[in-house]
Structures are given as C-alpha cells and as structure tokens.
C-alpha atoms as a PDB file:
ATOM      1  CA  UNK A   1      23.575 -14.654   5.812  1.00  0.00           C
ATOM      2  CA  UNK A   2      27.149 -14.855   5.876  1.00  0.00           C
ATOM      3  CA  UNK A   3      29.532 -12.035   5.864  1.00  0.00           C
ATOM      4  CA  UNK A   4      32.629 -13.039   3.943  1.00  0.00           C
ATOM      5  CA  UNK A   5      33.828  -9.549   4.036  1.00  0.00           C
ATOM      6  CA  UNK A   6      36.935  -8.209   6.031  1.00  0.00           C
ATOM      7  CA  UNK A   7      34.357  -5.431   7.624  1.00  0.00           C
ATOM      8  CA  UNK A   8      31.176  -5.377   9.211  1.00  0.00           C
ATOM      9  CA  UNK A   9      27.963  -5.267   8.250  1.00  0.00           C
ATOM     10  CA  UNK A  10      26.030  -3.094   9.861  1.00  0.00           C
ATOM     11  CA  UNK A  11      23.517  -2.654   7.340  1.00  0.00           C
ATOM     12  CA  UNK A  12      20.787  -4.976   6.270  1.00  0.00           C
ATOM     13  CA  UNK A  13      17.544  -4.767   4.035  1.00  0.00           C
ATOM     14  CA  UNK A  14      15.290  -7.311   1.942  1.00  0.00           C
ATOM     15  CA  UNK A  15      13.029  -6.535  -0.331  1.00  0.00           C
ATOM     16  CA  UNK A  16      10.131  -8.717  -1.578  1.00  0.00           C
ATOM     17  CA  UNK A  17       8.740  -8.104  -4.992  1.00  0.00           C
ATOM     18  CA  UNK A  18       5.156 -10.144  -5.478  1.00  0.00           C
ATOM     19  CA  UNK A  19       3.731 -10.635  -8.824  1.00  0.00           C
ATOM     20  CA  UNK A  20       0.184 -10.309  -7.552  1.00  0.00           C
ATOM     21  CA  UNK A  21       0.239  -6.816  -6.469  1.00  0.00           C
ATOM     22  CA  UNK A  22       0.171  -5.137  -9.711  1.00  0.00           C
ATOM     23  CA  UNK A  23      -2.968  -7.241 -10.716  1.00  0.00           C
ATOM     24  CA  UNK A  24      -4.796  -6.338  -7.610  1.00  0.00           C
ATOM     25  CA  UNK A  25      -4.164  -2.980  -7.893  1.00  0.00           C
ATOM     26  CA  UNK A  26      -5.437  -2.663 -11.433  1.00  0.00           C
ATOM     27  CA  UNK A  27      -8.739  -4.492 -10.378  1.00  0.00           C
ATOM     28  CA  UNK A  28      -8.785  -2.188  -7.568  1.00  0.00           C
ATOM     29  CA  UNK A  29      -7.766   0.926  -9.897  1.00  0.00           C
ATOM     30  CA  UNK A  30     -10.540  -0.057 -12.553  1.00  0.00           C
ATOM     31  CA  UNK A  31     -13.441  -0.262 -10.045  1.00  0.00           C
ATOM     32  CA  UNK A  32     -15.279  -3.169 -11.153  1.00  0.00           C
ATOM     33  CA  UNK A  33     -15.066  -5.620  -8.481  1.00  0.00           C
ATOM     34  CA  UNK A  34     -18.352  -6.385  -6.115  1.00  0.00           C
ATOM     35  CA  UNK A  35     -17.532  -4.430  -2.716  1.00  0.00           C
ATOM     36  CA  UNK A  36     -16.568  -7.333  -0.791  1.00  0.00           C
ATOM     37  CA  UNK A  37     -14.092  -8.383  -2.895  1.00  0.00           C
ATOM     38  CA  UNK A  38     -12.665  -5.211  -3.316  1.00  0.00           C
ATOM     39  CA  UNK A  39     -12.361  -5.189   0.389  1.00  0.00           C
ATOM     40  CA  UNK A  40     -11.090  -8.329   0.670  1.00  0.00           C
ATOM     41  CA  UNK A  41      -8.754  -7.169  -2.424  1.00  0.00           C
ATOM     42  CA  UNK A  42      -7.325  -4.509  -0.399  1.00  0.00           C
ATOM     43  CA  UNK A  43      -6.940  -5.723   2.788  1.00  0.00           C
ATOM     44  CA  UNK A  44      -4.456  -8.915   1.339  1.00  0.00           C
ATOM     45  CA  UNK A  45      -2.515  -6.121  -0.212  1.00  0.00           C
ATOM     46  CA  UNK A  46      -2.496  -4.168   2.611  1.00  0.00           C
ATOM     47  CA  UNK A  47      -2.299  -6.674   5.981  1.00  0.00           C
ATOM     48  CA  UNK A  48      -1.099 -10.206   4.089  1.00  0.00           C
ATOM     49  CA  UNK A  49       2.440 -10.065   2.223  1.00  0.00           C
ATOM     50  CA  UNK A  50       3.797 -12.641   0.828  1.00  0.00           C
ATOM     51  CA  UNK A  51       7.116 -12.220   2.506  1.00  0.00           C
ATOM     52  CA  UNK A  52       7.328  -9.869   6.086  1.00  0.00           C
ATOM     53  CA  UNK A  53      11.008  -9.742   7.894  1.00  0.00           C
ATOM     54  CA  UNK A  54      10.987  -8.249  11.355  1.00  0.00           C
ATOM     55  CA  UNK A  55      14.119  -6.951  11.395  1.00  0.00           C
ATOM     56  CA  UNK A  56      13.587  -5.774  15.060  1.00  0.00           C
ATOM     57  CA  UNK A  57      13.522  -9.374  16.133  1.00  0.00           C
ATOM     58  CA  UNK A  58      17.111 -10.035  13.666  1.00  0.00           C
ATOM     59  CA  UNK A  59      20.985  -9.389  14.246  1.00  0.00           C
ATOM     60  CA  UNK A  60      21.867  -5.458  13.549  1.00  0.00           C
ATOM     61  CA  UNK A  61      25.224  -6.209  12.685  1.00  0.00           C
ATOM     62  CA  UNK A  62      27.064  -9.284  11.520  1.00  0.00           C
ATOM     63  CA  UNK A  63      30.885  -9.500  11.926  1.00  0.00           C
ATOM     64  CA  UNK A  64      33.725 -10.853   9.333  1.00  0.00           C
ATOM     65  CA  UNK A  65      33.732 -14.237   9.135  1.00  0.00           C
ATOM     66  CA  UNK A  66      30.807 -14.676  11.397  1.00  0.00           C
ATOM     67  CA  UNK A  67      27.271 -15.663  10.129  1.00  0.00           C
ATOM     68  CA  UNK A  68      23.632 -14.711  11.093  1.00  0.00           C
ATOM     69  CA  UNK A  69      20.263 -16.355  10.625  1.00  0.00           C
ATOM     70  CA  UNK A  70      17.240 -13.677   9.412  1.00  0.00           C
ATOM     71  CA  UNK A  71      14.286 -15.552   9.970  1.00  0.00           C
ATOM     72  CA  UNK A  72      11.480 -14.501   6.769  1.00  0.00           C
ATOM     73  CA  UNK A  73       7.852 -15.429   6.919  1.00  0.00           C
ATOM     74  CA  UNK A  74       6.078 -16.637   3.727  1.00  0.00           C
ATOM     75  CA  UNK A  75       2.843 -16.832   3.203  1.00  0.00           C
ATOM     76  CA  UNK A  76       1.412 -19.032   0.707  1.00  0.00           C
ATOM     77  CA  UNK A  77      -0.355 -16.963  -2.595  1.00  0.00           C
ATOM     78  CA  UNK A  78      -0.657 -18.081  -6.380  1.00  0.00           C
ATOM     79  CA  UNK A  79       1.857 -16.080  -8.787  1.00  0.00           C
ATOM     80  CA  UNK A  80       4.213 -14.579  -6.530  1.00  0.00           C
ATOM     81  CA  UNK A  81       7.919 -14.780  -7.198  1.00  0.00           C
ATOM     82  CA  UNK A  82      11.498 -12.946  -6.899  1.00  0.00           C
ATOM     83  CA  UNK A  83      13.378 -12.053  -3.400  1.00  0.00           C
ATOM     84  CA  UNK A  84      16.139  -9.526  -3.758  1.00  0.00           C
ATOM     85  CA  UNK A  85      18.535  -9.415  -1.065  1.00  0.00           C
ATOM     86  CA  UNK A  86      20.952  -6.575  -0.595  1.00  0.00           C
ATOM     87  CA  UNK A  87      23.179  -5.814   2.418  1.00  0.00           C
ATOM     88  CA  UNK A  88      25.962  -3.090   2.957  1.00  0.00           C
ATOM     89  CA  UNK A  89      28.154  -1.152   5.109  1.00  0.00           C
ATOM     90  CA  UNK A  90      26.867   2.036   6.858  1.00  0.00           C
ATOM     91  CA  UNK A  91      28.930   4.565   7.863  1.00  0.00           C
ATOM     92  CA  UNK A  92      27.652   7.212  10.025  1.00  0.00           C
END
C-alpha cells in the first residue's frame, strides 16, 4: 500500500467478499445435506476463509510518501472472487 496522500494513514481495513459463502449457507439453511458434510460445510465457512489479514502482525500507520507491505493469506477454493480495499484517516 502506498500512501500518496499529504496526511497519514492511520486507518486500515480489507474486506474479502467470497462467492461461495452464500451457497454454503443456503445448503446449510435448507437442511438437506448428510451430517458430515454439513459439518464439514460449516466448519470451511467458519475456520477456512479464503482471504485472512492479521492486521496485528501489519503497519498501524503509514506516513505520506512512505509505503507499507500488508501481507494477505489466500487459500485456494473454487468460485471465489472480489477484494475490496479501503483505507482512511482516523481522527480521534
């Protein structure tokens, strides 16, 4: 990420939208899936995104001018698509 700004950022947030959730949770919703696979269903919802950031690990603030890396793990899964990106100032 590179702040091209004249201020700080002191704010940063990604979102992750995955096209496979809404599927699951309909199969989930509608009840007929065999018990393991509703477990198994549930738990890659719950325990295996597609995209995790652990922003603990990542800059908190990134300077004018000045660049940061934010390191994003992927995990391979058929259908998913679309990161959104937004960062910001925050004033206290």
């Amino acid at each position: 990420m590179e702040n091209i700004s004249t201020l700080p950022v002191d704010f940063i947030k990604l979102t992750f939208d995955d096209s496979t959730i809404a599927p699951a949770q309909q199969a989930l919703t509608e009840g007929d899936l065999p018990i393991a696979e509703a477990y198994e269903t549930e738990y890659a919802l719950l325990k295996r995104p597609v995209f995790s950031w652990k922003s603990r690990d990542e800059p908190k603030e990134v300077q004018p001018g000045k660049k940061a890396v934010l390191t994003v793990s992927c995990l391979g899964k058929v259908g998913w698509y679309a990161v959104q990106f937004s960062s910001g100032i925050h004033r206290s």
